[in-house]
N, C-alpha and C. Protein backbone atom coordinates (compact mmCIF):
# COMPACT_ATOMS: atom_id res chain seq x y z
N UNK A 1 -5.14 8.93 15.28
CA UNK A 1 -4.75 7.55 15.04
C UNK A 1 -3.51 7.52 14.17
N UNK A 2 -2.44 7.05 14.59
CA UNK A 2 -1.04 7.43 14.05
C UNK A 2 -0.84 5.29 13.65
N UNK A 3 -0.82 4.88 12.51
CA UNK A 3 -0.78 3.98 12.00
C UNK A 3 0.79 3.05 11.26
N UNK A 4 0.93 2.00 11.37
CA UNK A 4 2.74 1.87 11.34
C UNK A 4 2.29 0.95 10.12
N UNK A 5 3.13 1.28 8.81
CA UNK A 5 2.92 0.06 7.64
C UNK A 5 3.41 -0.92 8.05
N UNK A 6 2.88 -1.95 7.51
CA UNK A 6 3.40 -3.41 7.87
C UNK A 6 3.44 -4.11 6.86
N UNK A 7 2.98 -3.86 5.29
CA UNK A 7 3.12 -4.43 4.54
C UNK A 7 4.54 -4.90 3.99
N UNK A 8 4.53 -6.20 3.48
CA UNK A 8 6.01 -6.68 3.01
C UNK A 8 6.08 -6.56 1.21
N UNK A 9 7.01 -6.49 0.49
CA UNK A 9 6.97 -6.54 -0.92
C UNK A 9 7.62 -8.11 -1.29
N UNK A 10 7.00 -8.89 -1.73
CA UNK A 10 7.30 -10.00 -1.65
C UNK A 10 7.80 -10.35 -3.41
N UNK A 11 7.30 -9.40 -4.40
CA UNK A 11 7.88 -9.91 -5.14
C UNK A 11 7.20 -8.59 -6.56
N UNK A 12 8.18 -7.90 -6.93
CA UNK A 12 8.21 -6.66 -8.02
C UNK A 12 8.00 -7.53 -9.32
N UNK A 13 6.65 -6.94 -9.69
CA UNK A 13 5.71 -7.40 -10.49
C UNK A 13 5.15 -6.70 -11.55
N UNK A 14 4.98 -6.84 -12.29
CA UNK A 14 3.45 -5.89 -13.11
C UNK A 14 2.56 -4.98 -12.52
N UNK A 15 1.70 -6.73 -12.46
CA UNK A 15 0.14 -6.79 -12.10
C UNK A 15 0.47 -7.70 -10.71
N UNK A 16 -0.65 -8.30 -10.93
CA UNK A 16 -0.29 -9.68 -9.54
C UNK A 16 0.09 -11.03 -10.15
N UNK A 17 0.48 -11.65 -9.54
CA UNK A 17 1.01 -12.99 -10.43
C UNK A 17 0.41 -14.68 -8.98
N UNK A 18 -0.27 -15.02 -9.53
CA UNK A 18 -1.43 -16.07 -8.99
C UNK A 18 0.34 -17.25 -8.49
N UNK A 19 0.66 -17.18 -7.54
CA UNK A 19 1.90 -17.70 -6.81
C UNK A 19 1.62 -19.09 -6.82
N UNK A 20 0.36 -19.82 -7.26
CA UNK A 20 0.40 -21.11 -7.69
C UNK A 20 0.20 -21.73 -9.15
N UNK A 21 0.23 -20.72 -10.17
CA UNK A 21 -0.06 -20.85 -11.64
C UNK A 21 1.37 -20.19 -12.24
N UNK A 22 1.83 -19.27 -11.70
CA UNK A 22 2.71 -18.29 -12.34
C UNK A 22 1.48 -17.07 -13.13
N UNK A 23 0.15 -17.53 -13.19
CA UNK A 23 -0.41 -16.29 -14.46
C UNK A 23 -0.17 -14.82 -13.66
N UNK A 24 -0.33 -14.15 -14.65
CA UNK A 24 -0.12 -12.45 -14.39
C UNK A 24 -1.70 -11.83 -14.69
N UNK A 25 -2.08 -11.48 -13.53
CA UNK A 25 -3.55 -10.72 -13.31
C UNK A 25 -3.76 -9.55 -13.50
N UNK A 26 -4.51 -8.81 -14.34
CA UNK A 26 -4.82 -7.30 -14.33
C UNK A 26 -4.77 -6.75 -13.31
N UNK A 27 -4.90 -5.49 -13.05
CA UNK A 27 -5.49 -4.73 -11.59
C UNK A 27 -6.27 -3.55 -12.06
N UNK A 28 -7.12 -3.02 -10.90
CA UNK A 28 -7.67 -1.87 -11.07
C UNK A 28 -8.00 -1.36 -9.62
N UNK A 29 -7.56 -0.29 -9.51
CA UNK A 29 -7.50 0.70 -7.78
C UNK A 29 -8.89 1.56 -8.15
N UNK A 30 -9.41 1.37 -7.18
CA UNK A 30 -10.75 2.52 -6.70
C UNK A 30 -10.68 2.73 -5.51
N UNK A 31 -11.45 3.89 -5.19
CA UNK A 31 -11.22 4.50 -4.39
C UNK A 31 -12.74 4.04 -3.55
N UNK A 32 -12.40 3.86 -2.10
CA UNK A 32 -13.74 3.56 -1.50
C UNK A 32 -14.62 4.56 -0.78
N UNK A 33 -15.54 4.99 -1.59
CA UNK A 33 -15.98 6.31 -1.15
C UNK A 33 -17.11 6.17 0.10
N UNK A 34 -17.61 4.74 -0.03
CA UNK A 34 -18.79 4.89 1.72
C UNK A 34 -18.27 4.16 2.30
N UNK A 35 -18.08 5.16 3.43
CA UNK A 35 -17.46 4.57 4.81
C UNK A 35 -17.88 3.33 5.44
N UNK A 36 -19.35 3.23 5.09
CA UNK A 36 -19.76 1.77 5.76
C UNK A 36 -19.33 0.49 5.00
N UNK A 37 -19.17 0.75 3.75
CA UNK A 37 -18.40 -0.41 3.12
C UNK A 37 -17.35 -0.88 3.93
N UNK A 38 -16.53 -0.29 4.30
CA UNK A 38 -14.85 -0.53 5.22
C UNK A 38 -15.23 -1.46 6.23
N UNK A 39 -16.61 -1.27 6.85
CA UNK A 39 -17.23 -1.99 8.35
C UNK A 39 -17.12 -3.54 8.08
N UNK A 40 -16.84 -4.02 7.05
CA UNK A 40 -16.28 -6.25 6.66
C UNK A 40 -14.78 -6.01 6.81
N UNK A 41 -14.20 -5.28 6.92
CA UNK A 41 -12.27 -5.18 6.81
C UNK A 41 -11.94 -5.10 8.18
N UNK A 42 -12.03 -5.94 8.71
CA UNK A 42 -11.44 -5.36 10.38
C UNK A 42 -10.29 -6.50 10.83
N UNK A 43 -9.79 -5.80 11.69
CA UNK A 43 -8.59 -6.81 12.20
C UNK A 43 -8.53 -7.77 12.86
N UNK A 44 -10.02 -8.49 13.26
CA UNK A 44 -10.28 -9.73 13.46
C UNK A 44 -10.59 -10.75 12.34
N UNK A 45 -10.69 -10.18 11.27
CA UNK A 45 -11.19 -10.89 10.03
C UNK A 45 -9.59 -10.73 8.73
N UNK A 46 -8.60 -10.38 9.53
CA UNK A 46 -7.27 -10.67 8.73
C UNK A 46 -6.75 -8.93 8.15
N UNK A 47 -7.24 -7.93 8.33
CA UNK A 47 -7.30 -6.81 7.61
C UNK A 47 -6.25 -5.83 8.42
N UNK A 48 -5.82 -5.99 9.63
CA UNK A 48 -4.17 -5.57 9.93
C UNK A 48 -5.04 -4.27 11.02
N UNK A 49 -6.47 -3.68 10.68
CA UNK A 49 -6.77 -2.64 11.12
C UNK A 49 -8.29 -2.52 11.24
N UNK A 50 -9.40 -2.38 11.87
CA UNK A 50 -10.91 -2.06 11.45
C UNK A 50 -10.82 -0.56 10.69
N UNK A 51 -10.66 -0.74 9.21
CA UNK A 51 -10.70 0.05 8.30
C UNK A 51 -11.79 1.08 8.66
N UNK A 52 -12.88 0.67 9.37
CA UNK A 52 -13.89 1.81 9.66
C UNK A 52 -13.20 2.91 10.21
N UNK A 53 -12.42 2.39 10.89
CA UNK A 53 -11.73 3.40 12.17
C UNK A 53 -10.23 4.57 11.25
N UNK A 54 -10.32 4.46 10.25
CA UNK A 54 -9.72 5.42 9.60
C UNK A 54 -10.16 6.62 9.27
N UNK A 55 -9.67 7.47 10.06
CA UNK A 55 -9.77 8.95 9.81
C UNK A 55 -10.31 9.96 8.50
N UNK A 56 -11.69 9.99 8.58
CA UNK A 56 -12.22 10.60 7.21
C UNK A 56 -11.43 11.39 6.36
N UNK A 57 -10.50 12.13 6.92
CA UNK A 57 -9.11 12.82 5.72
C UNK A 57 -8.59 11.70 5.30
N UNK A 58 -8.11 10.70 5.16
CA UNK A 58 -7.53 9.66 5.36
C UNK A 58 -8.35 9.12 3.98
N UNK A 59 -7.77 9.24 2.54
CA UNK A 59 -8.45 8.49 1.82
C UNK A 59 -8.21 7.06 1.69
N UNK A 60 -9.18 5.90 1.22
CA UNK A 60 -8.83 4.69 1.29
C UNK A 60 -8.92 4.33 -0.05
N UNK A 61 -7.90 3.24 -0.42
CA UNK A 61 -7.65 2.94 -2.30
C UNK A 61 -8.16 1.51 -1.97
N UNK A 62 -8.65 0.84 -2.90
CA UNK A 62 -8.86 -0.60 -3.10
C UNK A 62 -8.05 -0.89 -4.06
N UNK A 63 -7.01 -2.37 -4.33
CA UNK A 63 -6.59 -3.56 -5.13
C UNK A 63 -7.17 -4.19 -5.40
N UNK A 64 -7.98 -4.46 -6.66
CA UNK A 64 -8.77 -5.39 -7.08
C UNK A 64 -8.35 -6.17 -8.70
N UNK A 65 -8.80 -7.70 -8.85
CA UNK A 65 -8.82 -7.49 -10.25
C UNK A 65 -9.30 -7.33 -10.85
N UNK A 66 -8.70 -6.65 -12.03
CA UNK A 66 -9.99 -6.45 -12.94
C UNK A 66 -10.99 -7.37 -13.98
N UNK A 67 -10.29 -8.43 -13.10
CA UNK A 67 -11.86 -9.33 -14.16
C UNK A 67 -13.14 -9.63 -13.37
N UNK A 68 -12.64 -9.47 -12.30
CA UNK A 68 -14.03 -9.28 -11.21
C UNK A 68 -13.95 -8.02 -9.63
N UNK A 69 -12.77 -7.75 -9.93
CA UNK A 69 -13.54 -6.82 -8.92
C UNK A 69 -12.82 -7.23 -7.53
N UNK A 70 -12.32 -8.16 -6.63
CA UNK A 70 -11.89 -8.92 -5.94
C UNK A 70 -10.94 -8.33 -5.08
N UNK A 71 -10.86 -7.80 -4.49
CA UNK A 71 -10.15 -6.97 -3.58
C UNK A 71 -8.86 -7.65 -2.75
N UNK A 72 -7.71 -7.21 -3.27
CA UNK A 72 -6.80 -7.97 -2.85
C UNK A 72 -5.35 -7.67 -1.68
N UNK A 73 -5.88 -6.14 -2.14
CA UNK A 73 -5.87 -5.03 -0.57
C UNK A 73 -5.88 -3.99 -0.71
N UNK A 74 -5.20 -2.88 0.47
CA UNK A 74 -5.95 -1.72 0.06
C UNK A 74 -5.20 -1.13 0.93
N UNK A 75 -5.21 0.42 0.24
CA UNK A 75 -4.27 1.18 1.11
C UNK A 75 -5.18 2.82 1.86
N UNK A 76 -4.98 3.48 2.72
CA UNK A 76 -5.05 4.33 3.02
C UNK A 76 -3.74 5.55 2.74
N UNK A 77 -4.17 6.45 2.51
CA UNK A 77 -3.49 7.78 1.95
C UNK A 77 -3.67 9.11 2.18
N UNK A 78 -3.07 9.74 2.90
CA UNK A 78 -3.47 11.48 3.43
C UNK A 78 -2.56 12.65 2.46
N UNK A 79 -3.30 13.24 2.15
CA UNK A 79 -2.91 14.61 1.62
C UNK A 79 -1.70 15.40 2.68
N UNK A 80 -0.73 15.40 2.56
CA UNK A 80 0.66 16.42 3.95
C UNK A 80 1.11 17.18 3.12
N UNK A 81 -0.17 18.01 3.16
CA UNK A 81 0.45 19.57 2.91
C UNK A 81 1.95 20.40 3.75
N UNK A 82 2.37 20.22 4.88
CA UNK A 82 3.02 20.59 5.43
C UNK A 82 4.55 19.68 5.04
N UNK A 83 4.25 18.38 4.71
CA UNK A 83 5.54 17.44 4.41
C UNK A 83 5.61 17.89 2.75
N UNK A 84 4.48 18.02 2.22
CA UNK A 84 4.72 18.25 0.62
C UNK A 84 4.54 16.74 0.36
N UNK A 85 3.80 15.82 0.82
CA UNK A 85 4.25 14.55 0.38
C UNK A 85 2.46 14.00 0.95
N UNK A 86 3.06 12.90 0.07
CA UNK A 86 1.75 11.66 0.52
C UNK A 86 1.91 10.63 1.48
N UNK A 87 1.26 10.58 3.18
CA UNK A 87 1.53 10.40 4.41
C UNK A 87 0.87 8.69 4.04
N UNK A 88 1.37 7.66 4.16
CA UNK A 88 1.00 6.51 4.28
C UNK A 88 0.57 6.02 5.10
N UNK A 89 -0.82 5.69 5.84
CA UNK A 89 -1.40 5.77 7.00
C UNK A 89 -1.56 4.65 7.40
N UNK A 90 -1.83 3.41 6.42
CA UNK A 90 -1.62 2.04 6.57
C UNK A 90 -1.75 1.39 5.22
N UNK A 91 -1.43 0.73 5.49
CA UNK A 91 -1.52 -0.72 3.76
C UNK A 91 -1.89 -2.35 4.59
N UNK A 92 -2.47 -2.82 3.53
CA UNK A 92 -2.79 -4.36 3.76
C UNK A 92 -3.07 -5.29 2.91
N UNK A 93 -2.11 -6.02 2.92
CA UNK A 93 -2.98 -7.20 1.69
C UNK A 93 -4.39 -7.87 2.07
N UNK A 94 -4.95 -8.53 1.14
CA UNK A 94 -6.31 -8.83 1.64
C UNK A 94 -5.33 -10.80 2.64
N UNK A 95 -6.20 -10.96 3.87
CA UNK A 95 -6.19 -12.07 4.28
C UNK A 95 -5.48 -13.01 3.75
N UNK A 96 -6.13 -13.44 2.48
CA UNK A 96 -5.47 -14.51 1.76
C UNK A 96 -4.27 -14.32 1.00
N UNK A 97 -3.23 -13.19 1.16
CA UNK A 97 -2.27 -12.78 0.36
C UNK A 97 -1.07 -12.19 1.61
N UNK A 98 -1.81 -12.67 2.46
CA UNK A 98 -0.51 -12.19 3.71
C UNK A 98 0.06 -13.55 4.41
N UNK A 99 1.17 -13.03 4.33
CA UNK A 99 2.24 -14.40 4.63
C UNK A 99 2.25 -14.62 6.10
N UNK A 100 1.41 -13.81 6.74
CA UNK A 100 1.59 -14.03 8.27
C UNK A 100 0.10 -14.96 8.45
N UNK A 101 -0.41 -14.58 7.68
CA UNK A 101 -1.94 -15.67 7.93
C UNK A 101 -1.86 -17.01 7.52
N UNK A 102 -1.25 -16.94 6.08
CA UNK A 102 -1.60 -18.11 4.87
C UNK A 102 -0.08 -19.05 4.75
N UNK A 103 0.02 -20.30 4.84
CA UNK A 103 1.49 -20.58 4.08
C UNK A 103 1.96 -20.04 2.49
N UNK A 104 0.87 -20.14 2.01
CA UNK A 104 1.11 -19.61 0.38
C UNK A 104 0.31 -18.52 0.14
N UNK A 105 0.58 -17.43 -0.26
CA UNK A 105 -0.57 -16.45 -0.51
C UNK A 105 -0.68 -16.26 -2.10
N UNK A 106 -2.31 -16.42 -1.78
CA UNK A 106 -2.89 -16.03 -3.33
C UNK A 106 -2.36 -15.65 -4.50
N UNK A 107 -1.82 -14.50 -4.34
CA UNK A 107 -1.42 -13.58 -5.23
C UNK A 107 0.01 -13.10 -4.81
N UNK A 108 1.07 -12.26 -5.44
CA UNK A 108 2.49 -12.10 -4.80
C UNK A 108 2.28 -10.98 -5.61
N UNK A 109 3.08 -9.65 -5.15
CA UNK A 109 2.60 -8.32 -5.79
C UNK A 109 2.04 -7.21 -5.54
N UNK A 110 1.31 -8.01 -4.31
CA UNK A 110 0.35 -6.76 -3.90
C UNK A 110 1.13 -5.46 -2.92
N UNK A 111 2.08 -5.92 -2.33
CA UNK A 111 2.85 -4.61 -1.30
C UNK A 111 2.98 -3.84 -2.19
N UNK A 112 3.89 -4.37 -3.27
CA UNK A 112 4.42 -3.11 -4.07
C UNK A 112 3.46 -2.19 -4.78
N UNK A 113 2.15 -2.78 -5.39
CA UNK A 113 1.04 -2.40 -5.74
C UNK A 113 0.89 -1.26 -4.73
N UNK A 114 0.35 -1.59 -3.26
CA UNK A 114 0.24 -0.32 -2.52
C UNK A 114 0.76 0.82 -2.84
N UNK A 115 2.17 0.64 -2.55
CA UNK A 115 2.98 1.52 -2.35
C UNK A 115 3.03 2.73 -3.47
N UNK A 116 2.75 2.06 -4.99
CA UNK A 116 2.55 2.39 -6.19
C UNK A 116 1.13 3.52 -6.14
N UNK A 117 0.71 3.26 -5.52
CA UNK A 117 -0.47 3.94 -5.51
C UNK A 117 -0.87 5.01 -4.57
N UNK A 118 0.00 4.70 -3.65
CA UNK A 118 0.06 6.05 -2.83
C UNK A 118 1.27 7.00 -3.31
N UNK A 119 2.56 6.21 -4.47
CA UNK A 119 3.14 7.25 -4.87
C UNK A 119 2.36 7.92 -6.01
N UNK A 120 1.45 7.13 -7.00
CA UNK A 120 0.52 7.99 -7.61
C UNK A 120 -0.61 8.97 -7.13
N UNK A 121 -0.69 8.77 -6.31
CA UNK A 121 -1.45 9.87 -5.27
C UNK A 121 -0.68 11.11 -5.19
N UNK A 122 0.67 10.91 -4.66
CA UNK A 122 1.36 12.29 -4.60
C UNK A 122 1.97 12.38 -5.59
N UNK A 123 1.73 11.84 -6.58
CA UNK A 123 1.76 12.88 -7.94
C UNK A 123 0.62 13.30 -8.52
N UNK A 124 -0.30 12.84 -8.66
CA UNK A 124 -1.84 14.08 -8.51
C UNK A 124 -1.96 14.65 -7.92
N UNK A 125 -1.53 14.97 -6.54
CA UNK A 125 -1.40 16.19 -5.70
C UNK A 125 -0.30 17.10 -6.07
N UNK A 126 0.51 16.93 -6.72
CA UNK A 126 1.67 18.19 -7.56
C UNK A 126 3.18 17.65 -6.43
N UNK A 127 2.71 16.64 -5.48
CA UNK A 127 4.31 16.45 -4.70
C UNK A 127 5.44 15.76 -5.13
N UNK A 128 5.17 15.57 -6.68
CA UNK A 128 6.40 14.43 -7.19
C UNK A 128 6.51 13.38 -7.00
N UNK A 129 5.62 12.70 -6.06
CA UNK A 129 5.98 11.18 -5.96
C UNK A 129 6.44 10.78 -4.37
N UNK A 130 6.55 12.13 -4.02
CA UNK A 130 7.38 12.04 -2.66
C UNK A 130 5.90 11.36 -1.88
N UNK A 131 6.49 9.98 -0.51
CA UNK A 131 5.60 10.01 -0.13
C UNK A 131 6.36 9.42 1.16
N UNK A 132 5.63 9.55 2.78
CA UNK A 132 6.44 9.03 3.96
C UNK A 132 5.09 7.97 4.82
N UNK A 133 5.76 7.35 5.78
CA UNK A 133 5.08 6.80 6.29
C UNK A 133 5.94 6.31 7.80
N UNK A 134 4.99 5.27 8.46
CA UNK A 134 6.19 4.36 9.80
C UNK A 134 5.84 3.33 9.35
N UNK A 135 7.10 2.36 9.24
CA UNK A 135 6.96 1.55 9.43
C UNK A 135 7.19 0.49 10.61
N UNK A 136 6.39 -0.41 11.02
CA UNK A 136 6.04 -1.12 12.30
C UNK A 136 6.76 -1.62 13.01
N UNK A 137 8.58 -1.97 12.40
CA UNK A 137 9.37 -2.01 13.12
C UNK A 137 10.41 -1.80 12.36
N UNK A 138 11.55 -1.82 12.99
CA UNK A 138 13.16 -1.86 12.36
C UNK A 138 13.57 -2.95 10.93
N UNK A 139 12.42 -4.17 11.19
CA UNK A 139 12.99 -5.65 10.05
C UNK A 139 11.90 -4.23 8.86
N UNK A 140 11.09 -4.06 8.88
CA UNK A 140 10.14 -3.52 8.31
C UNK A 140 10.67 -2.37 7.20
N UNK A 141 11.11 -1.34 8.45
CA UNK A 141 11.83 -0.14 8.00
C UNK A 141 12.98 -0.46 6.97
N UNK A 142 14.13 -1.29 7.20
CA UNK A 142 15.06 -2.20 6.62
C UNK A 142 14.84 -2.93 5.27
N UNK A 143 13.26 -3.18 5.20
CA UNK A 143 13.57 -4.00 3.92
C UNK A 143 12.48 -2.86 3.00
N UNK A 144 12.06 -1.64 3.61
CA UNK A 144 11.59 -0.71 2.74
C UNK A 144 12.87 -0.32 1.95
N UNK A 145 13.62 0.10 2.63
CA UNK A 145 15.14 0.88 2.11
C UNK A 145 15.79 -0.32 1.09
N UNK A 146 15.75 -1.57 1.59
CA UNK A 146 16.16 -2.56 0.86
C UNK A 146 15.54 -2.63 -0.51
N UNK A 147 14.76 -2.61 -0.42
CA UNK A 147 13.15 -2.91 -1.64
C UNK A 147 13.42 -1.98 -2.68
N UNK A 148 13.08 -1.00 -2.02
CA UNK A 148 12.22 0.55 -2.66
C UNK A 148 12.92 1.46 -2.79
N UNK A 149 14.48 1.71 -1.99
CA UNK A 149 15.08 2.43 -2.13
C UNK A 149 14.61 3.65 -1.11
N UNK A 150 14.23 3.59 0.04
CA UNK A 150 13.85 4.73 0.70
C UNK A 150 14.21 4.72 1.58
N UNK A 151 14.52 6.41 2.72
CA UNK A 151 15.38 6.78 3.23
C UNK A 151 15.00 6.66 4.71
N UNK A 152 15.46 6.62 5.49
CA UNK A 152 15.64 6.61 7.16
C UNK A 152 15.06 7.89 7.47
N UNK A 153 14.12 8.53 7.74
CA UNK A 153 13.83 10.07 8.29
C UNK A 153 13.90 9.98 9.49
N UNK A 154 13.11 9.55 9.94
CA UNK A 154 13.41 9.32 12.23
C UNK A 154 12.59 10.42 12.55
N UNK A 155 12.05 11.26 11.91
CA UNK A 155 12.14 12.98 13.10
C UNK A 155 10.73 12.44 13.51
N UNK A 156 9.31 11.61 13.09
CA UNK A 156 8.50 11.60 13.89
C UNK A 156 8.09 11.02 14.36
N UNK A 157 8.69 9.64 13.86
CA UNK A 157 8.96 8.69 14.25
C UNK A 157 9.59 7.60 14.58
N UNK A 158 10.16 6.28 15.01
CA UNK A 158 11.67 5.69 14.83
C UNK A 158 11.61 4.84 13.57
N UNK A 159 10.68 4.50 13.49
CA UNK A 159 11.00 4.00 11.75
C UNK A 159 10.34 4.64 10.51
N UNK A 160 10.57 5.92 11.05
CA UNK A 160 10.08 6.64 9.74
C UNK A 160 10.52 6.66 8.43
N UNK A 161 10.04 6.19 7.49
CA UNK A 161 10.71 6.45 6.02
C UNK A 161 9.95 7.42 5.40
N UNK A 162 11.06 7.43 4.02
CA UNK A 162 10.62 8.66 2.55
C UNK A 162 11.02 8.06 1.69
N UNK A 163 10.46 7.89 0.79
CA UNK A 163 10.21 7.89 -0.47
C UNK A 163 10.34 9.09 -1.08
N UNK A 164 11.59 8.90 -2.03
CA UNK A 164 11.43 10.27 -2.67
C UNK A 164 11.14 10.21 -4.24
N UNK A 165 11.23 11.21 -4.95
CA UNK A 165 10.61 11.25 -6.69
C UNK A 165 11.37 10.40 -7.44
N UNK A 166 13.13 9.95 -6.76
CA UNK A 166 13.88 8.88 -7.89
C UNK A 166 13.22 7.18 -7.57
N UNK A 167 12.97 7.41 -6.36
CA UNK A 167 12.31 6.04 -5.48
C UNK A 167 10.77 5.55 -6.18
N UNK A 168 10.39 6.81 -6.12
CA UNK A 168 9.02 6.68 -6.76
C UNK A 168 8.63 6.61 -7.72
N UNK A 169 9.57 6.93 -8.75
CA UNK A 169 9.76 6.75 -10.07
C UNK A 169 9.65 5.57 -10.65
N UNK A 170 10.66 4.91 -9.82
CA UNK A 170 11.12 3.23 -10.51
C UNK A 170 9.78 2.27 -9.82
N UNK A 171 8.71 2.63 -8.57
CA UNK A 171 7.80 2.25 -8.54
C UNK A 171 6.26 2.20 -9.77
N UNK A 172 6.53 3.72 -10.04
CA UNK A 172 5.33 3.60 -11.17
C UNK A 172 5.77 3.04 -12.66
N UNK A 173 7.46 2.73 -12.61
CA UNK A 173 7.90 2.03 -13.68
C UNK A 173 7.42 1.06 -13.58
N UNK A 174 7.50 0.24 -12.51
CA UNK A 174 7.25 -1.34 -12.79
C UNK A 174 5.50 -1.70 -12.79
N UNK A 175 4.98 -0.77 -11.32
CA UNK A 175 3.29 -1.53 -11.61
C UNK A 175 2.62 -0.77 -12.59
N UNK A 176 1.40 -1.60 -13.62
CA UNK A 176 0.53 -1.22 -13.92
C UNK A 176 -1.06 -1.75 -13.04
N UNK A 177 -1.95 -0.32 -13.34
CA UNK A 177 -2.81 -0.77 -13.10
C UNK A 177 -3.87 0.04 -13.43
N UNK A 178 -4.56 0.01 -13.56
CA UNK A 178 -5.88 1.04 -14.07
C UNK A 178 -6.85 1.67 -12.81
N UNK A 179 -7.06 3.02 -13.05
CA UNK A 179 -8.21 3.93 -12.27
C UNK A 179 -9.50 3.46 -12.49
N UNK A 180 -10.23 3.43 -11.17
CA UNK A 180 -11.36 2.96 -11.74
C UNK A 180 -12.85 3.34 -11.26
């Protein structure tokens, strides 16, 4: 199952920031360790993908806040030993925070959040931060490089990007969020 990001970064943040208050929300990423939990996330119910259907190598992160827990999306993440890097397999905001569902979404923050967290991934794996992925089309690919600062690769796919350790850097500069 070869997966294309689609997440957008709508707005470089902290934490999350409640897009009808202005407040700034804690976060905390966990990791979802039973697979049957994933079986409510599916792509009829706003979730971009049936999260079940992700490849057991394939670890999955949760966005939540931390004053309750609230899941606001969530990313998948593979170990590429062979790239040296952390393979981005998909990302999603939760339903109510995606601009393709909602006129206003919940929260503003959360793409970059992802992204943050799969570059902290490949720096617990010893890869520097380096991390690649596809993204779902050309507007997509375009406003990663725009955003994030990351590079055009192509070789495995046509909108393949990288993220590299200066890219990834200025990501874990800006989000915080707590392990949990």
């Amino acid at each position: 199952m070869t997966c294309a990001v689609c997440v957008l970064l709508d707005e470089i943040v902290p934490c999350l920031k409640d897009s009808e208050t202005g407040e700034i929300k804690e976060t905390v990423v966990f990791k979802i360790e039973s697979r049957s939990f994933l079986k409510k996330f599916t792509e009829k119910n706003g979730w971009g993908i049936n999260w079940i259907d992700v490849p057991k190598e394939v670890e999955v992160f949760a966005l939540a806040l931390k004053e309750n827990n609230d899941i606001q999306g969530m990313v998948a993440v593979k170990k590429d030993v062979d790239a040296k890097a952390a393979y981005l397999h998909w990302a999603c905001t939760a339903p109510h925070n995606n601009k393709k569902l909602v006129e206003k979404p919940k929260y503003n923050g959360v793409g970059g959040h992802l992204f943050a967290v799969a570059v902290d991934k490949s720096m617990q794996w010893g890869y520097e931060g380096t991390v690649h992925g596809f993204a779902l089309n050309k507007k997509l690919l375009n406003h990663y490089i725009e955003v994030l600062g990351a590079v055009y690769l192509g070789a495995l796919h046509p909108y393949q990007f990288f993220l590299d350790g200066e890219a990834s850097q200025k990501l874990l500069e800006v989000y915080t969020y707590e392990w949990n």
